[in-house]
C-alpha atoms as a PDB file:
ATOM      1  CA  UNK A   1      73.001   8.923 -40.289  1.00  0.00           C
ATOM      2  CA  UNK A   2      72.826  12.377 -42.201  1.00  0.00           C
ATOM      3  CA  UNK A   3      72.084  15.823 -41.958  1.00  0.00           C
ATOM      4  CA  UNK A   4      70.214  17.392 -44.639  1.00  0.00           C
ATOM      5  CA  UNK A   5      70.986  21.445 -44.403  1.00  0.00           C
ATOM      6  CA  UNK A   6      68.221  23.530 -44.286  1.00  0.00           C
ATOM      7  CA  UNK A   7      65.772  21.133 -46.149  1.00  0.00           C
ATOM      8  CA  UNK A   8      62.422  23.252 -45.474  1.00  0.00           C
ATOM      9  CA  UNK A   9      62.683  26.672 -45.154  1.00  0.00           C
ATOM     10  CA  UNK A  10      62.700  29.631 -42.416  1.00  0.00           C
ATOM     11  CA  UNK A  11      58.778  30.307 -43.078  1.00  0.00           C
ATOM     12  CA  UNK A  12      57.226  27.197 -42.802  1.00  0.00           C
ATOM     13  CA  UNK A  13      59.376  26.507 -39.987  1.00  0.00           C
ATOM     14  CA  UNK A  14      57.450  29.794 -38.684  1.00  0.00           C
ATOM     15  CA  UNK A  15      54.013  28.790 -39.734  1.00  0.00           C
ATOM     16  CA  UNK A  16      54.713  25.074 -37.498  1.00  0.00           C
ATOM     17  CA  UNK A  17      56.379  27.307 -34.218  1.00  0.00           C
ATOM     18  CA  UNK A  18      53.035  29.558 -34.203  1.00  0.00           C
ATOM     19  CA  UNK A  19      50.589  26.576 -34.550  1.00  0.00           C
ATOM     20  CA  UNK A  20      52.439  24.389 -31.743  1.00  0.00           C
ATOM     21  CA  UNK A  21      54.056  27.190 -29.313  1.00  0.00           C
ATOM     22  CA  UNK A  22      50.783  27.615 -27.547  1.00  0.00           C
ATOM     23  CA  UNK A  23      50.743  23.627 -26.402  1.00  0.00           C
ATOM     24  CA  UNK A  24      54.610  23.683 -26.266  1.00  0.00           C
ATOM     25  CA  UNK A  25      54.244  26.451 -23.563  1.00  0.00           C
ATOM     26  CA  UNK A  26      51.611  24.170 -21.354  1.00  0.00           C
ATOM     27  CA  UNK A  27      53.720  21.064 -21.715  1.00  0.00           C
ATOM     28  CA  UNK A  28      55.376  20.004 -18.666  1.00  0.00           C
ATOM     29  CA  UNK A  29      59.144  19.679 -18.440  1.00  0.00           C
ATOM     30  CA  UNK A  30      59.844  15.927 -17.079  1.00  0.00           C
ATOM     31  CA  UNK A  31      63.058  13.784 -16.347  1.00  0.00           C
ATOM     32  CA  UNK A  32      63.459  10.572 -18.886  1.00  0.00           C
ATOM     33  CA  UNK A  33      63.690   7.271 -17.387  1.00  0.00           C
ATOM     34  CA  UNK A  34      67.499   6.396 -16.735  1.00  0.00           C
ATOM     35  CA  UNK A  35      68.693   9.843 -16.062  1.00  0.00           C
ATOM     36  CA  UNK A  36      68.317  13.371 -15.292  1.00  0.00           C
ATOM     37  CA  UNK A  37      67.350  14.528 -18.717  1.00  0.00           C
ATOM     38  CA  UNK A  38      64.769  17.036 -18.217  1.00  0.00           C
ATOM     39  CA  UNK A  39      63.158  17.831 -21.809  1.00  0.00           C
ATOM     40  CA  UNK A  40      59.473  19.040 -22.325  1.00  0.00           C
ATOM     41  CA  UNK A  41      57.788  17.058 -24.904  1.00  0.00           C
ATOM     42  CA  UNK A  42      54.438  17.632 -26.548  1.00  0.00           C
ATOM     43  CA  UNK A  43      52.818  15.013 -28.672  1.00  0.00           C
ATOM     44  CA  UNK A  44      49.863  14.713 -31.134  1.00  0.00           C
ATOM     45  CA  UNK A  45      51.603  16.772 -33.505  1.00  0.00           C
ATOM     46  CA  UNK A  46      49.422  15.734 -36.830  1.00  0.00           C
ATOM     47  CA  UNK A  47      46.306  17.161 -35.023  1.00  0.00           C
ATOM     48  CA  UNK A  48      47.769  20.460 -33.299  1.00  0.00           C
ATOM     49  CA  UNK A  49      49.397  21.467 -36.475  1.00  0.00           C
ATOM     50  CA  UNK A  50      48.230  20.878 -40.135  1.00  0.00           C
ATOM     51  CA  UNK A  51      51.804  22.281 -41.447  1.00  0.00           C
ATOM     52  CA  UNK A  52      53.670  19.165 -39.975  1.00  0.00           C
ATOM     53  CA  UNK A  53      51.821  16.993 -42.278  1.00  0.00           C
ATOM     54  CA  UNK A  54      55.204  18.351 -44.567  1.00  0.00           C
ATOM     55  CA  UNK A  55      57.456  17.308 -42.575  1.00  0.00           C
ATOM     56  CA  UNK A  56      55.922  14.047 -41.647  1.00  0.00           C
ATOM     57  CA  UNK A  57      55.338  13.270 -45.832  1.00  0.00           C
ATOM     58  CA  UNK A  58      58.302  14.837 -47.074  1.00  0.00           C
ATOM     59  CA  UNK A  59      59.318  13.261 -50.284  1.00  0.00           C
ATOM     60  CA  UNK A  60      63.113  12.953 -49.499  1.00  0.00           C
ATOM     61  CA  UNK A  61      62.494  11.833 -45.925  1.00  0.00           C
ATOM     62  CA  UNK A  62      59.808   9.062 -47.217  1.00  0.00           C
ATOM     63  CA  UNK A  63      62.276   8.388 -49.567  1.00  0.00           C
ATOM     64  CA  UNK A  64      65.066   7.530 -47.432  1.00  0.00           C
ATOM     65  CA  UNK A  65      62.717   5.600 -44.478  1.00  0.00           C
ATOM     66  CA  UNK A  66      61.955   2.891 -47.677  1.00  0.00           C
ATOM     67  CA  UNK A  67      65.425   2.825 -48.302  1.00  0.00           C
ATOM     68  CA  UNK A  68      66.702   2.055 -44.926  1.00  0.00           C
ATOM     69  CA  UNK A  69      63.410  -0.092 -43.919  1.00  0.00           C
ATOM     70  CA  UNK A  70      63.960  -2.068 -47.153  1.00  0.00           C
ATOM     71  CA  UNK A  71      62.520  -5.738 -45.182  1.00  0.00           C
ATOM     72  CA  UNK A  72      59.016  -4.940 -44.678  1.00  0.00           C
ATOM     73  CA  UNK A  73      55.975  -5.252 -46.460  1.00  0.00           C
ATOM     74  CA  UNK A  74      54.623  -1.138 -45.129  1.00  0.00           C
ATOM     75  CA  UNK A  75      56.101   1.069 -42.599  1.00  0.00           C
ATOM     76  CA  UNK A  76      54.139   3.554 -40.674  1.00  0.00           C
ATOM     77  CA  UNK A  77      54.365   6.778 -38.525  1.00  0.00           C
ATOM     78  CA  UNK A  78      55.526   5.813 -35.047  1.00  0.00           C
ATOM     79  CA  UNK A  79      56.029   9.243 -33.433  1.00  0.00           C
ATOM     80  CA  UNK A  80      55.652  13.111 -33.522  1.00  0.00           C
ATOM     81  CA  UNK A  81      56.606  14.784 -30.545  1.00  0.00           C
ATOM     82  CA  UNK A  82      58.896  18.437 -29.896  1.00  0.00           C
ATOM     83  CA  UNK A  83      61.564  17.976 -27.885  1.00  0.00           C
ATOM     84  CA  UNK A  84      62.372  21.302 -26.331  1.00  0.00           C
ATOM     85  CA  UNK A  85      65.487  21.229 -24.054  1.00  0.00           C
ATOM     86  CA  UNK A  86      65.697  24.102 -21.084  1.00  0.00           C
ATOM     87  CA  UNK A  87      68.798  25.935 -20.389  1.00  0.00           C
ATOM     88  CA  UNK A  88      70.265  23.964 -17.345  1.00  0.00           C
ATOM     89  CA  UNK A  89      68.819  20.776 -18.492  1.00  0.00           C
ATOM     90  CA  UNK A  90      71.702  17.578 -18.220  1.00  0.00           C
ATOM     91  CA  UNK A  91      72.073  15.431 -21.050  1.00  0.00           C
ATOM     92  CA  UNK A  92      70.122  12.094 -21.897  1.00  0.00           C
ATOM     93  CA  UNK A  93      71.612   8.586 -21.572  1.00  0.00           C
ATOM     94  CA  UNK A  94      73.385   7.550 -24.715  1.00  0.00           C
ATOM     95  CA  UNK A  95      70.810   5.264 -26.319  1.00  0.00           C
ATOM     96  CA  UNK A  96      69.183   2.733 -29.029  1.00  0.00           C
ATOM     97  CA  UNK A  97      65.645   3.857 -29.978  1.00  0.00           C
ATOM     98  CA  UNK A  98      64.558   0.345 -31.099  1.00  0.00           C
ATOM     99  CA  UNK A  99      65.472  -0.604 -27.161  1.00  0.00           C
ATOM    100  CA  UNK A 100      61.860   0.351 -26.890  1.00  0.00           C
ATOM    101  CA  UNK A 101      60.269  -2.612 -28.486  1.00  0.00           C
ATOM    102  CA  UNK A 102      62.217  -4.789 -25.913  1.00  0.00           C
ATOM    103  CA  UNK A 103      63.296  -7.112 -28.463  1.00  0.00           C
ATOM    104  CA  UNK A 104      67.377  -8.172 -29.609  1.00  0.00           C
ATOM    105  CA  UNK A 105      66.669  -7.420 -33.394  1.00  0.00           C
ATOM    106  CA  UNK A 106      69.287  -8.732 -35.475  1.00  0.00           C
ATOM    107  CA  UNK A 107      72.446  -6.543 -36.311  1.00  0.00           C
ATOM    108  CA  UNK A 108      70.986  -5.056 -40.046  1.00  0.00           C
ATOM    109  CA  UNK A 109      67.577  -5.538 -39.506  1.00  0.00           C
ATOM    110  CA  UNK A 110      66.489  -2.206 -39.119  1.00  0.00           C
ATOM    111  CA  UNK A 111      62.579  -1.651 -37.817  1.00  0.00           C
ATOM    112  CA  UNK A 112      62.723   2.312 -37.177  1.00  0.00           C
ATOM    113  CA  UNK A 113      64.343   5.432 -39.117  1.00  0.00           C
ATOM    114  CA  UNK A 114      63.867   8.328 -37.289  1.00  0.00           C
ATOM    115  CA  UNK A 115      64.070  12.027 -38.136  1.00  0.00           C
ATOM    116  CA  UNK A 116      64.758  15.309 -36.064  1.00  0.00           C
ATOM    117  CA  UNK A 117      63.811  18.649 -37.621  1.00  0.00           C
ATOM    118  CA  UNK A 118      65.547  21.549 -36.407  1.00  0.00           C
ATOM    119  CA  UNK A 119      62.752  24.033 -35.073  1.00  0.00           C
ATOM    120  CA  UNK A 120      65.488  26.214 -33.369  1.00  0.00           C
ATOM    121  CA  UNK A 121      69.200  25.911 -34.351  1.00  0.00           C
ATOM    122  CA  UNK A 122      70.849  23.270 -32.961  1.00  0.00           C
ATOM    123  CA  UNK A 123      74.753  23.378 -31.802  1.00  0.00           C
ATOM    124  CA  UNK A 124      76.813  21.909 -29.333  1.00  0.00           C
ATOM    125  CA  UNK A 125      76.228  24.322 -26.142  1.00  0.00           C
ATOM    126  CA  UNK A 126      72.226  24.345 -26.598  1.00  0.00           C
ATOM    127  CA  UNK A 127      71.869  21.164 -26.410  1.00  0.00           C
ATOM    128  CA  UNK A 128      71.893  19.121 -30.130  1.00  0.00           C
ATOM    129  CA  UNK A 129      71.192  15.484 -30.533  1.00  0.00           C
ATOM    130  CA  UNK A 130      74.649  13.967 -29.569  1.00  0.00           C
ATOM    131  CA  UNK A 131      75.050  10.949 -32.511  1.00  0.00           C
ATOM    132  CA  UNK A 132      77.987   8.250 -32.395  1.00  0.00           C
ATOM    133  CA  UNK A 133      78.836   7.718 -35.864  1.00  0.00           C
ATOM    134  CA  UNK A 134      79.085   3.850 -37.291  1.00  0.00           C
ATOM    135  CA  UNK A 135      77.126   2.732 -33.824  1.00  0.00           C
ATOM    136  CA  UNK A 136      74.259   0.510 -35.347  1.00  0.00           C
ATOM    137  CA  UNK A 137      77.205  -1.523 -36.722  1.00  0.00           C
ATOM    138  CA  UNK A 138      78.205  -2.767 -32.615  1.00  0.00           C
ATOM    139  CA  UNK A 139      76.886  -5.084 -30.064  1.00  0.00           C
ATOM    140  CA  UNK A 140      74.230  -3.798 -27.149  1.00  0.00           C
ATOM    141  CA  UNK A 141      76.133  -2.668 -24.362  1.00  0.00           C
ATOM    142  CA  UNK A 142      78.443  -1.010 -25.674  1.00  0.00           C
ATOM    143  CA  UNK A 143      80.193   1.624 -23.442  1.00  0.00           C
ATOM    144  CA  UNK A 144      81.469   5.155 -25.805  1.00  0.00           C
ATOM    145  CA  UNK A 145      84.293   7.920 -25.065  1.00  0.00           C
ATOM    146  CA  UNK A 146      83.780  11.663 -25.746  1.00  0.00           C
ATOM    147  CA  UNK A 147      85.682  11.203 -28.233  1.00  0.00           C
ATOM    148  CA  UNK A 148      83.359   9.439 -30.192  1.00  0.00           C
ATOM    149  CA  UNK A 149      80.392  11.181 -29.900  1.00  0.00           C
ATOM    150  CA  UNK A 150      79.357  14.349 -32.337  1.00  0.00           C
ATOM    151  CA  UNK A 151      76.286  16.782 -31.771  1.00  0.00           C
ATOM    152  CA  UNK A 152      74.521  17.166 -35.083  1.00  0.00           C
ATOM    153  CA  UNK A 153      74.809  20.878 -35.076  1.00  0.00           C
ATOM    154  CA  UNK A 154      72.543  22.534 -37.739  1.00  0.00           C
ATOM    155  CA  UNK A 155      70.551  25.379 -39.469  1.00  0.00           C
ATOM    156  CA  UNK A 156      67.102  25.956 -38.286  1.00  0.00           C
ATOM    157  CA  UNK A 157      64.967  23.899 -41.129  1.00  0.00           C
ATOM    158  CA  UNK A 158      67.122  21.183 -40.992  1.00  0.00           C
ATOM    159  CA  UNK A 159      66.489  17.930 -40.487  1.00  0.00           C
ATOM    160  CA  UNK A 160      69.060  14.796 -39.326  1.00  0.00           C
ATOM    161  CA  UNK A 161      68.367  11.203 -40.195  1.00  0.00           C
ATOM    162  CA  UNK A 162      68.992   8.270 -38.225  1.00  0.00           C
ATOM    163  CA  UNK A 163      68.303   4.664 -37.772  1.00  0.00           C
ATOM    164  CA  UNK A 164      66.433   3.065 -34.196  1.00  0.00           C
ATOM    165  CA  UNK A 165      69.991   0.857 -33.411  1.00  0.00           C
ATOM    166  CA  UNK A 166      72.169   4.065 -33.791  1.00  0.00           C
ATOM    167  CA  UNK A 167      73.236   5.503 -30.074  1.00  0.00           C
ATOM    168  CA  UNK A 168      72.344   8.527 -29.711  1.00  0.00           C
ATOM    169  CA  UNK A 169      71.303  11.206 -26.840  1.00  0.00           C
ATOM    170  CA  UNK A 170      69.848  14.521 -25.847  1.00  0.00           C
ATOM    171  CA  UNK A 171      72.616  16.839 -25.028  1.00  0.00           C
ATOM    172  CA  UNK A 172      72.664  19.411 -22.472  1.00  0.00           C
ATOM    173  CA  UNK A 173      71.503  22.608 -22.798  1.00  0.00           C
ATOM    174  CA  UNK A 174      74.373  25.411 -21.219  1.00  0.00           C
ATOM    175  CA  UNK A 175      72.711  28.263 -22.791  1.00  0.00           C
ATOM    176  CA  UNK A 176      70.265  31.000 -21.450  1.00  0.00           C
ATOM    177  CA  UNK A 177      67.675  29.878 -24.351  1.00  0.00           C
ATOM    178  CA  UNK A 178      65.554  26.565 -25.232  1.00  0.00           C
ATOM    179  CA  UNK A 179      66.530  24.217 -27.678  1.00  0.00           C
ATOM    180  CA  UNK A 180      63.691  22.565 -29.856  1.00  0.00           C
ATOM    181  CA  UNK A 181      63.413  19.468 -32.441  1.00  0.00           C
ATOM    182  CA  UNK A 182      60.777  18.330 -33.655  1.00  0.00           C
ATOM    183  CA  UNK A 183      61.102  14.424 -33.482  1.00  0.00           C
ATOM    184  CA  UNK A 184      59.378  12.711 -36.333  1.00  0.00           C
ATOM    185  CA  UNK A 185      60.023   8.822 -36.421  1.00  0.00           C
ATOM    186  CA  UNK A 186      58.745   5.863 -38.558  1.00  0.00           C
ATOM    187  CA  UNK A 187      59.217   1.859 -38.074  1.00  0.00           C
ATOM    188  CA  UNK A 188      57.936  -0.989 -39.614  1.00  0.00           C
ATOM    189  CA  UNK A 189      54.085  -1.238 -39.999  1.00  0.00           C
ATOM    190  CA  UNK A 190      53.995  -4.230 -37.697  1.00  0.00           C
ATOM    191  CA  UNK A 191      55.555  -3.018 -35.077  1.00  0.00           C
ATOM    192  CA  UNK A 192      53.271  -1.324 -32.187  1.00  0.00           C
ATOM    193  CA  UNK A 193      53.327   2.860 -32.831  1.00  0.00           C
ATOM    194  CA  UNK A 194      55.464   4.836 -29.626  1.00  0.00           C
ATOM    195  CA  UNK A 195      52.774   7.326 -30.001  1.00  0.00           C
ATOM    196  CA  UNK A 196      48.959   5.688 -30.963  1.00  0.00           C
ATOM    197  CA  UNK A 197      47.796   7.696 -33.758  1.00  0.00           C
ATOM    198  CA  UNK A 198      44.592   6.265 -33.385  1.00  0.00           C
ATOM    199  CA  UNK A 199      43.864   8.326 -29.938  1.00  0.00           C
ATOM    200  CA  UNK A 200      45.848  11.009 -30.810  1.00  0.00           C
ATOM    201  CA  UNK A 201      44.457  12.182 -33.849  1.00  0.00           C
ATOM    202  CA  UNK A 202      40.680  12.778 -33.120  1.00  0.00           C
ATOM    203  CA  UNK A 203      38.047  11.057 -35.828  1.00  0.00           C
ATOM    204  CA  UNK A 204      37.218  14.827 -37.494  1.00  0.00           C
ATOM    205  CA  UNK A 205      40.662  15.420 -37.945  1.00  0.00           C
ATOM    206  CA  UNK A 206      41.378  11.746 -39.478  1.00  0.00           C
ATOM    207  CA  UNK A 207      38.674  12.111 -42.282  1.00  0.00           C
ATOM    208  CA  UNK A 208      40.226  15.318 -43.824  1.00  0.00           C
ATOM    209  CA  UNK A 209      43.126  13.656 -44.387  1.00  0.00           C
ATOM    210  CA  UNK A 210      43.882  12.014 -47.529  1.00  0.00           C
ATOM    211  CA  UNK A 211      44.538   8.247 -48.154  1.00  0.00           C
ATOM    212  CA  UNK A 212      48.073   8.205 -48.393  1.00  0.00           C
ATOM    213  CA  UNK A 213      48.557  10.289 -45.514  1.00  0.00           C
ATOM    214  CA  UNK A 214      46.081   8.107 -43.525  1.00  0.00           C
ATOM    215  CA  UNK A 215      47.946   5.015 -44.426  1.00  0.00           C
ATOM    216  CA  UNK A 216      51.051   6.617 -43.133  1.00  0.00           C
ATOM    217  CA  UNK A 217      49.764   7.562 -39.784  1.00  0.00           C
ATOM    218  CA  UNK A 218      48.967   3.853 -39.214  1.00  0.00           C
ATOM    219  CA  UNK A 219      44.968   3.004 -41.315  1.00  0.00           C
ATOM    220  CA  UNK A 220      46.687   0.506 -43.090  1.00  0.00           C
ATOM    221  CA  UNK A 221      47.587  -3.489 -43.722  1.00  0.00           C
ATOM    222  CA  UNK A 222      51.026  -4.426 -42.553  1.00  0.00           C
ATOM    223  CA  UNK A 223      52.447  -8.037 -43.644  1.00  0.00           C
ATOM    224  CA  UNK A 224      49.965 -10.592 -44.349  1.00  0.00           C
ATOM    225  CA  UNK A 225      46.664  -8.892 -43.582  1.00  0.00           C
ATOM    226  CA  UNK A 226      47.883  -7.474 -39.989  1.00  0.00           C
ATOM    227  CA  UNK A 227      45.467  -4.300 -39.077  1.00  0.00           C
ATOM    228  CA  UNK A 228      42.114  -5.917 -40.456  1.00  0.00           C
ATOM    229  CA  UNK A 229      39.518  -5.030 -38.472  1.00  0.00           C
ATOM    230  CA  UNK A 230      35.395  -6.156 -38.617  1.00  0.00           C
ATOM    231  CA  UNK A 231      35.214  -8.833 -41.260  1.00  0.00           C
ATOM    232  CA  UNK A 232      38.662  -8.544 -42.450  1.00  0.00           C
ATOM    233  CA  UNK A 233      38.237  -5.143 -43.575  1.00  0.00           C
ATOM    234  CA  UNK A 234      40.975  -2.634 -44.905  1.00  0.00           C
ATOM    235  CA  UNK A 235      41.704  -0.165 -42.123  1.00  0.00           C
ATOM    236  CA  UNK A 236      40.933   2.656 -44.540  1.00  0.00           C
ATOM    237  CA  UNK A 237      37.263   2.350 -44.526  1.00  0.00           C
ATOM    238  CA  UNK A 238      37.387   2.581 -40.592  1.00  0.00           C
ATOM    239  CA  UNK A 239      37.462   6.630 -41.689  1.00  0.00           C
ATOM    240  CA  UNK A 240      36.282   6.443 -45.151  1.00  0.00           C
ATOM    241  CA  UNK A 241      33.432   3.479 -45.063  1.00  0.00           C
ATOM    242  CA  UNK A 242      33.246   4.430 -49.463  1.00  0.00           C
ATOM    243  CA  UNK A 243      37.239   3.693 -50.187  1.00  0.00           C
ATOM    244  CA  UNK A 244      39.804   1.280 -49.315  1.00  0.00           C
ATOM    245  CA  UNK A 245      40.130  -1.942 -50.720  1.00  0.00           C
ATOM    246  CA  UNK A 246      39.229  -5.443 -50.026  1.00  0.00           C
ATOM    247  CA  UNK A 247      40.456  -8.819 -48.840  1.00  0.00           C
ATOM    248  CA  UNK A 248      43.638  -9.619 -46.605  1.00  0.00           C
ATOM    249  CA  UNK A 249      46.291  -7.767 -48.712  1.00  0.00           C
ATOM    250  CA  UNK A 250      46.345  -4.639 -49.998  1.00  0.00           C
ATOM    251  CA  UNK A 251      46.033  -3.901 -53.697  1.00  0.00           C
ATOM    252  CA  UNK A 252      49.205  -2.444 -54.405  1.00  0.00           C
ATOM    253  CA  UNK A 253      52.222  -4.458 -52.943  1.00  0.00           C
ATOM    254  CA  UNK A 254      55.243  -3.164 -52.867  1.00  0.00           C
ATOM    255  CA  UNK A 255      57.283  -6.040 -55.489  1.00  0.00           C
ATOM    256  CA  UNK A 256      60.316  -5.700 -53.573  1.00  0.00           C
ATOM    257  CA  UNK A 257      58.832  -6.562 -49.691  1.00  0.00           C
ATOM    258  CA  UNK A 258      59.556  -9.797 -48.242  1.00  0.00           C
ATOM    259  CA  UNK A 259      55.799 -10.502 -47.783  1.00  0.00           C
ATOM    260  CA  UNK A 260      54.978 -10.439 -51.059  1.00  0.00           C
ATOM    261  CA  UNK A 261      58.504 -12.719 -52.162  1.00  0.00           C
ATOM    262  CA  UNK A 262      58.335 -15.952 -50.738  1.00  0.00           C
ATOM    263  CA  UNK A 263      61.822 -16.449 -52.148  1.00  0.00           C
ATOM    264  CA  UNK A 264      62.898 -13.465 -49.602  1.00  0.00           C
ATOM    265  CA  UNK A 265      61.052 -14.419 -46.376  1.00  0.00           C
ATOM    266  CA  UNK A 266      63.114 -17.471 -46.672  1.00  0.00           C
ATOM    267  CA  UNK A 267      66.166 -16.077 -47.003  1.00  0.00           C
ATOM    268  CA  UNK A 268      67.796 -15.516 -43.967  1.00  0.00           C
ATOM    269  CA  UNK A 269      68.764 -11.221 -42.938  1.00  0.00           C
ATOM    270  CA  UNK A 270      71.816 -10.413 -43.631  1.00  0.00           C
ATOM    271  CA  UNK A 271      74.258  -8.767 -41.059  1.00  0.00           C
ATOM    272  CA  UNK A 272      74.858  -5.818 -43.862  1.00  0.00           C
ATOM    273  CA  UNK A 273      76.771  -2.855 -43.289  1.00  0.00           C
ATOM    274  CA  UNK A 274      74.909   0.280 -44.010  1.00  0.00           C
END
């Protein structure tokens, strides 16, 4: 995990509060399963505000998801959702976001890197994501102390970077004002998405998006031809029938990705530290 201070900057943080407030203020405040954590979230984000698209493509951020999901073939978008805690709101069970996929993944193999952008400043008494450092390194189940746990307090603009096996959690908000984070998460490409771009950004929006940014939101191959659809055709031309490639794998492989190494899908995951 990181923090990265103040990585955007006050005025597009401005230009993404005026696009979304208006759905932010209809979205319902709700309590999370396995607690009384009672956030409001609002979804869709890549169709209710263009200015996200930054955020969800920033270089450093896209960067650091390859990095960290260094044993797949693609990753993908998985969510975009604000988070806005309400003064009086409890704090969220302490947590694995990779428990969603209901599967035991190997200690090191991560699937998800998630990010949370500061869209109001974030400290201890408002509510900030509450992180236990060195967690994805332990065994699920794993009960922590107070002691352990720190809020990632930061700047508005600022963005903190995690992995799906670190515990983490909502905190509670004992202020008079809201606390909002825009949650922006990726996992492997195939993986199911949290959030199904596919519904959630409409057909008109898709097409004015370019190809990279289309791949990213899920039009894409993942492994060995996963996400085909007709006669084995590239996701891509789905929304652009003119572009895209052909045939089961796409045309530019990543050299490193297991899929395309036979040598490395038969080497066994390592338990690494990271």
């Amino acid at each position: 995990m990181c923090i990265v201070d103040q990585l955007v900057d006050e005025d597009l943080m401005d230009r993404i509060e005026s696009e979304l407030r208006p759905y932010i203020d209809a979205s319902p405040s709700g309590v999370d399963p396995g607690g009384d954590f009672q956030p409001r979230r609002t979804g869709s984000l890549i169709a209710r505000s263009p200015t996200v698209h930054k955020l969800v493509a920033d270089p450093l951020v896209l960067a650091t998801v390859r990095g960290v999901l260094d044993k797949t073939t693609r990753f993908q978008l998985h969510l975009t959702e604000v988070i806005t805690v309400e003064p009086g709101s409890p704090g969220q069970f302490i947590h694995r976001d990779q428990w969603a996929f209901e599967f035991p993944f190997p200690r090191g193999y991560e699937v998800m890197c998630n990010t949370i952008w500061a869209l109001t400043p974030f400290t201890g008494a408002n509510g900030a994501t509450r992180l236990i450092p060195g967690s994805n390194h332990v065994e699920d189940g794993r009960r922590f102390e107070e002691t352990e746990i720190e809020p990632a307090e930061m700047t508005r603009g600022s963005v903190v970077i995690y992995t799906g096996s670190l515990y983490h959690g909502g905190g509670s908000n004992r202020t008079e004002t809201p606390r909002s984070g825009i949650n922006i998460t990726y996992s492997s490409a195939w993986l199911r998405q949290e959030e199904n771009q596919y519904l959630s950004v409409p057909h008109e929006v898709a097409r004015t998006l370019d190809n990279d940014f289309l791949r990213l939101i899920g039009y894409d191959r993942a492994g060995f031809g996963l996400g085909t659809w007709g006669d084995r055709a590239d996701p891509l031309t789905f929304v652009k029938p003119d572009e895209g490639s052909t045939g089961i794998m796409s045309e530019a492989q990543d050299e490193t990705s297991r899929a395309g190494n036979p040598e490395l899908l038969l080497k066994p995951v390592p338990y690494a530290d990271r």
